[in-house]
Protein backbone atom coordinates (compact mmCIF):
# COMPACT_ATOMS: atom_id res chain seq x y z
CA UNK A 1 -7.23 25.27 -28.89
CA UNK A 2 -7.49 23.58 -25.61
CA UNK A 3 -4.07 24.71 -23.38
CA UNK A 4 -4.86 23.54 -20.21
CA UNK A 5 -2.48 21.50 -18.45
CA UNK A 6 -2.93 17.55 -18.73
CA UNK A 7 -4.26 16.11 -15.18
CA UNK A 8 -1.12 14.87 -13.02
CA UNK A 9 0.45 11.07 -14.32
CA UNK A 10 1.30 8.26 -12.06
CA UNK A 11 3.53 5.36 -13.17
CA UNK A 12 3.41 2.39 -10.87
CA UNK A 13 6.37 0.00 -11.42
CA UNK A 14 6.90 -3.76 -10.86
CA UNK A 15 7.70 -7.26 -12.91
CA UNK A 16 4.95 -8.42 -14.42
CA UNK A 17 1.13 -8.30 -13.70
CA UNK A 18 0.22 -12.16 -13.41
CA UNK A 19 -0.93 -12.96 -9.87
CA UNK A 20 -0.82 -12.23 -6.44
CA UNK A 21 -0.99 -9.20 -4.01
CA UNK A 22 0.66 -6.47 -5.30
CA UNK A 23 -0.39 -6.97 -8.87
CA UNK A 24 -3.62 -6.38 -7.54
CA UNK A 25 -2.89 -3.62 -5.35
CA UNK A 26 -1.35 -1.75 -8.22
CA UNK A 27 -4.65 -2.33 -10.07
CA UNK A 28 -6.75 -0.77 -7.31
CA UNK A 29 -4.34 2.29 -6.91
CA UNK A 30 -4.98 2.61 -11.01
CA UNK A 31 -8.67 2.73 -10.51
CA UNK A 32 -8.17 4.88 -7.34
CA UNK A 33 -6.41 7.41 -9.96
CA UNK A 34 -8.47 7.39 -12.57
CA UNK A 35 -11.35 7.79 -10.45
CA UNK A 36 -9.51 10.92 -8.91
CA UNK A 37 -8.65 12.76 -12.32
CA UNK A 38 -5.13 11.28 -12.83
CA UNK A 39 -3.38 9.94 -15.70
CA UNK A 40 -2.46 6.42 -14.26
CA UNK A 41 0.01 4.60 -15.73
CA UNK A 42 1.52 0.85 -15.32
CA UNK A 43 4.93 -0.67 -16.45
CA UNK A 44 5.25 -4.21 -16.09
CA UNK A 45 6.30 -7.25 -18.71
CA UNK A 46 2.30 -8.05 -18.71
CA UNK A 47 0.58 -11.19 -18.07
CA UNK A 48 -3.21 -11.68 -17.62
CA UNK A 49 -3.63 -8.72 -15.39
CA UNK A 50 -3.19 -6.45 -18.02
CA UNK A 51 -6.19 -6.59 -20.19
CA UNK A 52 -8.24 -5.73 -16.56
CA UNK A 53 -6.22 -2.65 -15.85
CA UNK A 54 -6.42 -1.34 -19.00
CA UNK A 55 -10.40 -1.98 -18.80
CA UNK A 56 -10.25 0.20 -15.56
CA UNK A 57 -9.02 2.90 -17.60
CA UNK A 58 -5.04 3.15 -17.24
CA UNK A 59 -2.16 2.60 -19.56
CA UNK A 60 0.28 -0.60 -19.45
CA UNK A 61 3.48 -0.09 -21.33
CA UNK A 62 5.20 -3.47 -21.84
CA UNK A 63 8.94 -3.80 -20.83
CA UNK A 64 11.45 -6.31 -19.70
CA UNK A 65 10.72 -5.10 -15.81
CA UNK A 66 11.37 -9.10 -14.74
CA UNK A 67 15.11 -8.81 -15.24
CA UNK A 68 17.83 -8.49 -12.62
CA UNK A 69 20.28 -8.11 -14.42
CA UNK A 70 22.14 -5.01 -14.13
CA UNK A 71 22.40 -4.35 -17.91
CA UNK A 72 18.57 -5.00 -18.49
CA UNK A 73 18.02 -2.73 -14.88
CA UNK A 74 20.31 0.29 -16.98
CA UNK A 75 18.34 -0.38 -20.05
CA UNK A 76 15.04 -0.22 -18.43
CA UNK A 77 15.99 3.14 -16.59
CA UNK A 78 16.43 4.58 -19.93
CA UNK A 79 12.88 2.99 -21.38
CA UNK A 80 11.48 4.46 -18.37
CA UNK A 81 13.20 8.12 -18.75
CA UNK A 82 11.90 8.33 -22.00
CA UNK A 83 8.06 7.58 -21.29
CA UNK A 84 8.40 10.04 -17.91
CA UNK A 85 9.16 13.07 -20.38
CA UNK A 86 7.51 12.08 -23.01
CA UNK A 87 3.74 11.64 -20.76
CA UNK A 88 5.03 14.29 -18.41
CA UNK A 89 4.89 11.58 -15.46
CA UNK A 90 5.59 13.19 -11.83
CA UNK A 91 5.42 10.29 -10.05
CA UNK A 92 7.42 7.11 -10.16
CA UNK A 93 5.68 4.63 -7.77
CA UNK A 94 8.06 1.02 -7.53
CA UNK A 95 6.51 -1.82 -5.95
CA UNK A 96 9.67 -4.38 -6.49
CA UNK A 97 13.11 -4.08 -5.80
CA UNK A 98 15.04 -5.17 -9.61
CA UNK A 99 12.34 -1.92 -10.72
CA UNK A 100 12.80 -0.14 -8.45
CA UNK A 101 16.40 0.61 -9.19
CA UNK A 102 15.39 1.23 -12.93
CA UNK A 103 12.67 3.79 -11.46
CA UNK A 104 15.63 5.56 -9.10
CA UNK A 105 17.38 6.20 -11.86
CA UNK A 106 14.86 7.43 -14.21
CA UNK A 107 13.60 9.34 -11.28
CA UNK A 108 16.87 10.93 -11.38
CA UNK A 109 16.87 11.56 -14.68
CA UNK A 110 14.32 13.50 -14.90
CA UNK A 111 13.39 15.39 -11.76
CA UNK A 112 10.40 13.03 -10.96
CA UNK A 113 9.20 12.04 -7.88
CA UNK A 114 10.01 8.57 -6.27
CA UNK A 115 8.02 6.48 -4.25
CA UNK A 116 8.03 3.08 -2.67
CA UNK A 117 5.87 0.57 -0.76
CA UNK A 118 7.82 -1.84 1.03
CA UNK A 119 6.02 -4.68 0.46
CA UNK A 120 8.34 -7.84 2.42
CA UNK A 121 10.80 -8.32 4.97
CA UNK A 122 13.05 -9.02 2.36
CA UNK A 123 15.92 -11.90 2.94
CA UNK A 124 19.73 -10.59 3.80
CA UNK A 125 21.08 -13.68 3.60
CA UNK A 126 23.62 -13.05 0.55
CA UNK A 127 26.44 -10.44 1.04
CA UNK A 128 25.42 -7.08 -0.52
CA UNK A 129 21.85 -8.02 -0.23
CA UNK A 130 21.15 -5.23 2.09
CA UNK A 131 22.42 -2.49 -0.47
CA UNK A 132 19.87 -4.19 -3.03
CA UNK A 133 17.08 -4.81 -0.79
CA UNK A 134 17.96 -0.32 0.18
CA UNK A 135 16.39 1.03 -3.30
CA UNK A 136 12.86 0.06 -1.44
CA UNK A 137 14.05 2.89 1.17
CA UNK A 138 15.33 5.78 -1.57
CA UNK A 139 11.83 6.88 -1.99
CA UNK A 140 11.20 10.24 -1.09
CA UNK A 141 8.22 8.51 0.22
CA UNK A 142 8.37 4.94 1.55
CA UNK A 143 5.23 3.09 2.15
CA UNK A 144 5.04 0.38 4.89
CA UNK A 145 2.29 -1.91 4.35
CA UNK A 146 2.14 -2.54 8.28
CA UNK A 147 4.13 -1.76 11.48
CA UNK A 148 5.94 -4.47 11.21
CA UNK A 149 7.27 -3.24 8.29
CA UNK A 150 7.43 0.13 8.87
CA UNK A 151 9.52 -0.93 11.76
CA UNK A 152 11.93 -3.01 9.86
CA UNK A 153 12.74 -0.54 7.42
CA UNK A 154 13.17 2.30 10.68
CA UNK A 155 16.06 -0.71 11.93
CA UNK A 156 17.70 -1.64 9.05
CA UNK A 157 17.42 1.46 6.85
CA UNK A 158 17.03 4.56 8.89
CA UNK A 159 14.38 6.25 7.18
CA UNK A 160 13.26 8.86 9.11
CA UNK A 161 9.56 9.92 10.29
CA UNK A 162 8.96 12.23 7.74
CA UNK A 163 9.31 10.11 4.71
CA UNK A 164 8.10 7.05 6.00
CA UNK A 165 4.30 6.24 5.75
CA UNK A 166 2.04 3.16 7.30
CA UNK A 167 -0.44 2.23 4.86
CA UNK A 168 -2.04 -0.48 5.09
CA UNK A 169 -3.34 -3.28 2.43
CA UNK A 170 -7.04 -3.23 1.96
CA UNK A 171 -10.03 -5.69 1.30
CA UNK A 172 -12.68 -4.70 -1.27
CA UNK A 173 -16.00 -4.56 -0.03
CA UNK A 174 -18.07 -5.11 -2.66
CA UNK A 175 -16.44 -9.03 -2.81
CA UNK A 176 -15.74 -9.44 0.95
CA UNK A 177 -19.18 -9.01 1.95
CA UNK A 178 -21.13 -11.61 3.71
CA UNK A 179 -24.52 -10.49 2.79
CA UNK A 180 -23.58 -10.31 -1.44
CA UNK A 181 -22.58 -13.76 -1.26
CA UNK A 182 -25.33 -15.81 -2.88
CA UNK A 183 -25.79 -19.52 -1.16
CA UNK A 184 -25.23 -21.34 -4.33
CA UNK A 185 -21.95 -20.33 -4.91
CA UNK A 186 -21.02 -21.82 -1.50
CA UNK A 187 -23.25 -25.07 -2.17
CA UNK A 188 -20.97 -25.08 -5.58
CA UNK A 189 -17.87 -25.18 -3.84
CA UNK A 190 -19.24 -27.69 -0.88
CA UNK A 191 -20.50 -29.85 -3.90
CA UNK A 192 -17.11 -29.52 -6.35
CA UNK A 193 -14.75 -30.24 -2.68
CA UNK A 194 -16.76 -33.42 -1.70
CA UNK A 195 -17.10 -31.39 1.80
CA UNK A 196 -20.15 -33.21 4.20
CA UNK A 197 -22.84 -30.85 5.35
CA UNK A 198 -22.43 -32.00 8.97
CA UNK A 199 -18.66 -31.87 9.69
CA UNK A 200 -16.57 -28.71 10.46
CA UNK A 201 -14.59 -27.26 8.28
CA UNK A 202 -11.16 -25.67 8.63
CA UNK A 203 -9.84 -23.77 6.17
CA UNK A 204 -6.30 -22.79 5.49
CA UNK A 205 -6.11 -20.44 1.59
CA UNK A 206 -2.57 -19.56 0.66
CA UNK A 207 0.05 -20.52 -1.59
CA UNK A 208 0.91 -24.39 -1.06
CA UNK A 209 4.44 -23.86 0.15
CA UNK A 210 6.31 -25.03 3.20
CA UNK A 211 6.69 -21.80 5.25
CA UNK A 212 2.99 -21.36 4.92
CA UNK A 213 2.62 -23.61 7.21
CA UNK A 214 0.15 -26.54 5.67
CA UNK A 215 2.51 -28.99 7.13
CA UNK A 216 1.66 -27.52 10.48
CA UNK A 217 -1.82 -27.33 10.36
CA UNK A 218 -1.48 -31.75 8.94
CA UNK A 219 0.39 -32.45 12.16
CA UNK A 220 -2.62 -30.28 14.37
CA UNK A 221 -5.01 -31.99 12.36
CA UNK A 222 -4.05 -35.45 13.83
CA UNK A 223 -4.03 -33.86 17.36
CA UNK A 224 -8.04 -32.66 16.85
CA UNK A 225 -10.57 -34.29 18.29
CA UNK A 226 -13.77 -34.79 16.37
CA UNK A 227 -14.20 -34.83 12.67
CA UNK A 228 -13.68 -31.79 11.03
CA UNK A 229 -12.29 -31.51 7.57
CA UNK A 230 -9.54 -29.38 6.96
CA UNK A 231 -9.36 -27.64 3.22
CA UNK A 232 -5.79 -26.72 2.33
CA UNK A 233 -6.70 -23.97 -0.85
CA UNK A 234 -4.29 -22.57 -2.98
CA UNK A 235 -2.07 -23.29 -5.75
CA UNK A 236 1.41 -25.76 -5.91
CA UNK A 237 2.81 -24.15 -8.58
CA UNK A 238 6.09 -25.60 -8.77
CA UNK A 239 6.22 -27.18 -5.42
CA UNK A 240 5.70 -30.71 -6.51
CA UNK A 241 8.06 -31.96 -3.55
CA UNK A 242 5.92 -30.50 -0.87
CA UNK A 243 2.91 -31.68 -2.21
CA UNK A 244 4.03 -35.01 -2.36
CA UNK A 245 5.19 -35.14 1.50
CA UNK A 246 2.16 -33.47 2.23
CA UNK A 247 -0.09 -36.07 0.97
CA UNK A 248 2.67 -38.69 2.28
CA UNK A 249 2.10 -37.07 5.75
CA UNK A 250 -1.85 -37.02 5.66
CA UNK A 251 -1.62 -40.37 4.59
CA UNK A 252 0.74 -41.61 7.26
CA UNK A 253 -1.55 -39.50 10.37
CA UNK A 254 -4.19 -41.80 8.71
CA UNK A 255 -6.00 -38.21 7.64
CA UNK A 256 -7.28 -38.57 4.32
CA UNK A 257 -10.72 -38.53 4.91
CA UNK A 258 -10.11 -35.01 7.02
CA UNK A 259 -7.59 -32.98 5.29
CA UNK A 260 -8.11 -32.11 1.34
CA UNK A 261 -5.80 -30.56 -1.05
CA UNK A 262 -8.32 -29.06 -3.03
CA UNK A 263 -6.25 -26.46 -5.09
CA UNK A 264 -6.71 -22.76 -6.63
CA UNK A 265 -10.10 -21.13 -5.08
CA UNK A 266 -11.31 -18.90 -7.53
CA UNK A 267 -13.67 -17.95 -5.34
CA UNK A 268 -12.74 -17.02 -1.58
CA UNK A 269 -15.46 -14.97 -0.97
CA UNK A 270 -17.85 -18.17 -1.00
CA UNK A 271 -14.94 -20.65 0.01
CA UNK A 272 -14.21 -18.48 2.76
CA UNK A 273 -18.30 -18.81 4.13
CA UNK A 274 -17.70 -22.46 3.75
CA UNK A 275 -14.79 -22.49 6.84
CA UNK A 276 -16.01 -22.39 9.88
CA UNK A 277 -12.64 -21.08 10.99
CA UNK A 278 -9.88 -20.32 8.61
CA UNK A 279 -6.16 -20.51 9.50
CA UNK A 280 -3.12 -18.65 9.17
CA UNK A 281 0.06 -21.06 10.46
CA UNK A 282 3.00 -19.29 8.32
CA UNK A 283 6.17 -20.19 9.82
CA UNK A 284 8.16 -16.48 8.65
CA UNK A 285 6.28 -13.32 9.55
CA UNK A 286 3.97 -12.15 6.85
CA UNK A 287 4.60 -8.69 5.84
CA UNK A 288 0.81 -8.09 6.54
CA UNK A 289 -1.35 -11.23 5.51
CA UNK A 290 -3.91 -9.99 3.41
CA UNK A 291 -5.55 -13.62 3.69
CA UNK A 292 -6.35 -12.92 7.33
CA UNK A 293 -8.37 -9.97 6.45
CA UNK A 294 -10.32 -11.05 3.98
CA UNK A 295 -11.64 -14.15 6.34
CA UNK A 296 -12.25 -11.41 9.02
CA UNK A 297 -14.33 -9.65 6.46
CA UNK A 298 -16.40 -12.87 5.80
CA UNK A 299 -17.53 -12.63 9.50
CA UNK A 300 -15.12 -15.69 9.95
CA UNK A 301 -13.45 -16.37 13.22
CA UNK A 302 -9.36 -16.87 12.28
CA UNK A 303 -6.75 -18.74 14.18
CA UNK A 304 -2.97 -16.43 13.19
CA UNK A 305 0.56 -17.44 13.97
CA UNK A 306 1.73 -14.91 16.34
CA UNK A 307 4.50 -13.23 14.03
CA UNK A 308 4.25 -10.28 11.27
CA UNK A 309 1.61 -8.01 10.08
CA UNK A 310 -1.26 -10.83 11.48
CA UNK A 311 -0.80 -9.22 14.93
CA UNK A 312 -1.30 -5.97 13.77
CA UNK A 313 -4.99 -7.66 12.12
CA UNK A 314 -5.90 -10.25 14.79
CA UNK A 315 -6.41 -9.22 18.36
CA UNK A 316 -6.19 -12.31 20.65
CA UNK A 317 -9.60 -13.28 22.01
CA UNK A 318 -11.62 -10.55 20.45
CA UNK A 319 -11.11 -10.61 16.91
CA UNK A 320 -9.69 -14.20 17.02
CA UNK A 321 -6.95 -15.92 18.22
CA UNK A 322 -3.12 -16.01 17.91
CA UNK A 323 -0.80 -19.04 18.62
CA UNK A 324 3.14 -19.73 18.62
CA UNK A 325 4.13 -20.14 14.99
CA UNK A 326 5.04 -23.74 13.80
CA UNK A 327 3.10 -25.43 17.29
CA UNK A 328 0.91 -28.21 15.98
CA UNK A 329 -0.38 -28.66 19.19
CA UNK A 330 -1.12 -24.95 20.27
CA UNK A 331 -2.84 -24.74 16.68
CA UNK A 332 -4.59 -28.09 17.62
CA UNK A 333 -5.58 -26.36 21.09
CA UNK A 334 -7.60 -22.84 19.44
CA UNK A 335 -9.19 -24.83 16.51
CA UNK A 336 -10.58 -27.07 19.61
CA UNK A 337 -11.69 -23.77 21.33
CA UNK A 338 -13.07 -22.31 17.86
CA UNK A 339 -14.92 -25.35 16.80
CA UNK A 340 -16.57 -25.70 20.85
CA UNK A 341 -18.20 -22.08 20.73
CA UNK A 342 -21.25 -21.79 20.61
CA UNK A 343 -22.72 -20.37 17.49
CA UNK A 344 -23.76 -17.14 18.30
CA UNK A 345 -20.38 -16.51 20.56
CA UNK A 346 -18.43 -17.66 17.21
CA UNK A 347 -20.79 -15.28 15.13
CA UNK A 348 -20.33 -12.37 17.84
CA UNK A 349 -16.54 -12.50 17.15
CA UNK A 350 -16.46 -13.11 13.48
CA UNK A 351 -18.62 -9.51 13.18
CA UNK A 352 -16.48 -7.96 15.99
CA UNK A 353 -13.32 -8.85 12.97
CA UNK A 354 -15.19 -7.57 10.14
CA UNK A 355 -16.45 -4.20 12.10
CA UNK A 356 -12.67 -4.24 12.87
CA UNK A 357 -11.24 -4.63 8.94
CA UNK A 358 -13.70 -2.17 7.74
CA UNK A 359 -12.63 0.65 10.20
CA UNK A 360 -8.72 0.40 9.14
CA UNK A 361 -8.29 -2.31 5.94
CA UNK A 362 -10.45 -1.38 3.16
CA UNK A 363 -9.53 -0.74 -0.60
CA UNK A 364 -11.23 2.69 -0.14
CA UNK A 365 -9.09 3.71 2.85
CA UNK A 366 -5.60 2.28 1.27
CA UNK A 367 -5.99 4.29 -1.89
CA UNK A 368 -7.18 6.96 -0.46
CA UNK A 369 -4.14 6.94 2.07
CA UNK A 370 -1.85 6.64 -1.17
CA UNK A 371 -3.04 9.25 -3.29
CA UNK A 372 -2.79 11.73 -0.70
CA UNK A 373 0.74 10.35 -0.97
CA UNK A 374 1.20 11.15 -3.81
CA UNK A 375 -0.52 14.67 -3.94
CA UNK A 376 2.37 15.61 -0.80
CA UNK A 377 4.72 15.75 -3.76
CA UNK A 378 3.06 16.93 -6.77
């Protein structure tokens, strides 16, 4: 009879696994642990993410994890108590705050470990906000996914040195590559967004919302000389409102024929070669702006608001440029500068980003970061 010890579990914690950045940084810790040896385990209330986790080799356990409400938080610790003893988890990892209580208490249930990763700047705007937005600094490790971050939760939460850790996100090489990107799949895209061969293109990807700043890069737009075309990618979800003053706005600056809602890009790797500079214009710091590394990987030369994790990514005038947020007119300014290089000055600064992302931003170095995180407190 076999009696060695089962390898060491992991049980990452947050919502649901639909979309977005930290559903898919909990699925590249998972493979990062099952490619170590670990047990890796993922509680969520599911969504389309969970059939490709559970191909990488973890388990998803399905719970109500998209409740704040304190009864479904109580009820949840106790779900959660119950799988840590009965897998013999040691390490709770919580990605979202409403979870991240459950996880505390489970945590404290059972003697397991707790860990966090402080993924946003989180709004204090409500009374007792603060003490709910806290939970993300009870780990006995906190992860900061930049400085800016890490200094945030250092001011508001006084976590001290030796539990807090600066890890940051990471792009995966094998998609952000330049050189695996076959030129079909950015002739598709050129072809399916009616985009000219002969004009430049500007390129903003992100969630269509107003503090992302589309309505800033519209008003630059109208202040650019030239033609370029600017390609606003990304999903509206429910922001019908926006979308409508948007296009009132393009239409009014007389810009339809150079800026193009052209919605979700399923592909950013190849949309990303189609820019010939992408921007980031968010009007609220960005945690860290994962968006702005993954251009920088495509070799691609990126105009940042000067706020949040994007100065931590962008160094002004060597890996790209950095303006005042919410300036149509400074924006207007560096996309001038940008589209006026010549080619191989453009193409010497979009490698001097890339060499730049893959010395501190990759996948590889993020989970590698976190599971000797985790091994501190096994």
């Amino acid at each position: 009879m076999n009696t060695s010890p089962a390898p060491p579990a992991v049980l990452q914690v947050l919502p649901s696994l639909v979309s977005g950045g930290v559903e898919r940084g909990t699925l590249e810790i998972a493979e990062a642990l099952v490619a170590a040896g670990f047990r890796a385990f993922v509680a969520s209330a599911g969504g389309q993410m969970v059939a490709p986790l559970e191909a990488l080799g973890a388990r998803h356990v399905t719970l109500p994890l998209d409740t704040k409400s304190p009864a479904g938080i109580w009820r949840n610790a106790g779900a959660l108590a119950e799988l840590v003893r009965a897998e013999g988890i040691g390490i709770l990892h919580a990605r979202s705050r409403a979870p991240a209580w459950s996880a505390l208490i489970a945590a404290r249930r059972t003697g397991a470990r707790f860990v966090t990763t402080y993924h946003g700047t989180y709004n204090e705007g409500f009374p007792g906000k603060r003490l709910y937005n806290s939970v993300m600094a009870r780990g006995d490790r906190v992860i900061a996914i930049s400085e800016f971050i890490a200094g945030i939760v250092r001011d508001r939460h006084h976590v001290p040195a030796d539990r807090l850790r600066v890890i940051l996100r990471g792009i995966d090489e094998r998609l952000f590559d330049p050189s695996r990107v076959a030129a079909d799949r950015v002739a598709a895209l050129r072809a399916a967004w009616a985009v000219p061969q002969d004009r430049p293109v500007v390129m903003l990807p992100g969630r269509i919302t107003r503090w992302k700043g589309q309505g800033v890069l519209v008003e630059a737009m109208a202040r650019l000389p030239g033609d370029a075309v600017a390609l606003l990618v990304g999903d509206f979800g429910a922001k019908a409102a926006f979308r409508e003053e948007l296009e009132a706005r393009i239409a009014a600056l007389d810009l339809r024929d150079r800026v193009r809602l052209v919605g979700h890009g399923a592909d950013m790797p190849a949309a990303l070669l189609l820019a010939d500079v992408m921007v980031h214009a968010s009007t609220d710091a960005e945690a860290f702006g994962r968006t702005v590394i993954e251009a920088q990987a495509m070799e691609r030369v990126v105009v940042a608001s000067d706020l949040g994790g994007p100065r931590e990514t962008v160094e002004d005038g060597v890996t790209g440029f950095r303006v005042p947020p919410g300036d149509p007119a400074a924006l207007a300014a560096a996309l001038t500068r940008v589209l006026a290089m010549p080619a191989d000055e453009r193409a010497a600064m979009g490698a001097r980003a890339r060499a730049a992302v893959l010395a501190r931003c990759t996948t590889a170095r993020m989970a590698a970061a976190t599971l000797a995180v985790y091994r501190e407190l096994l």
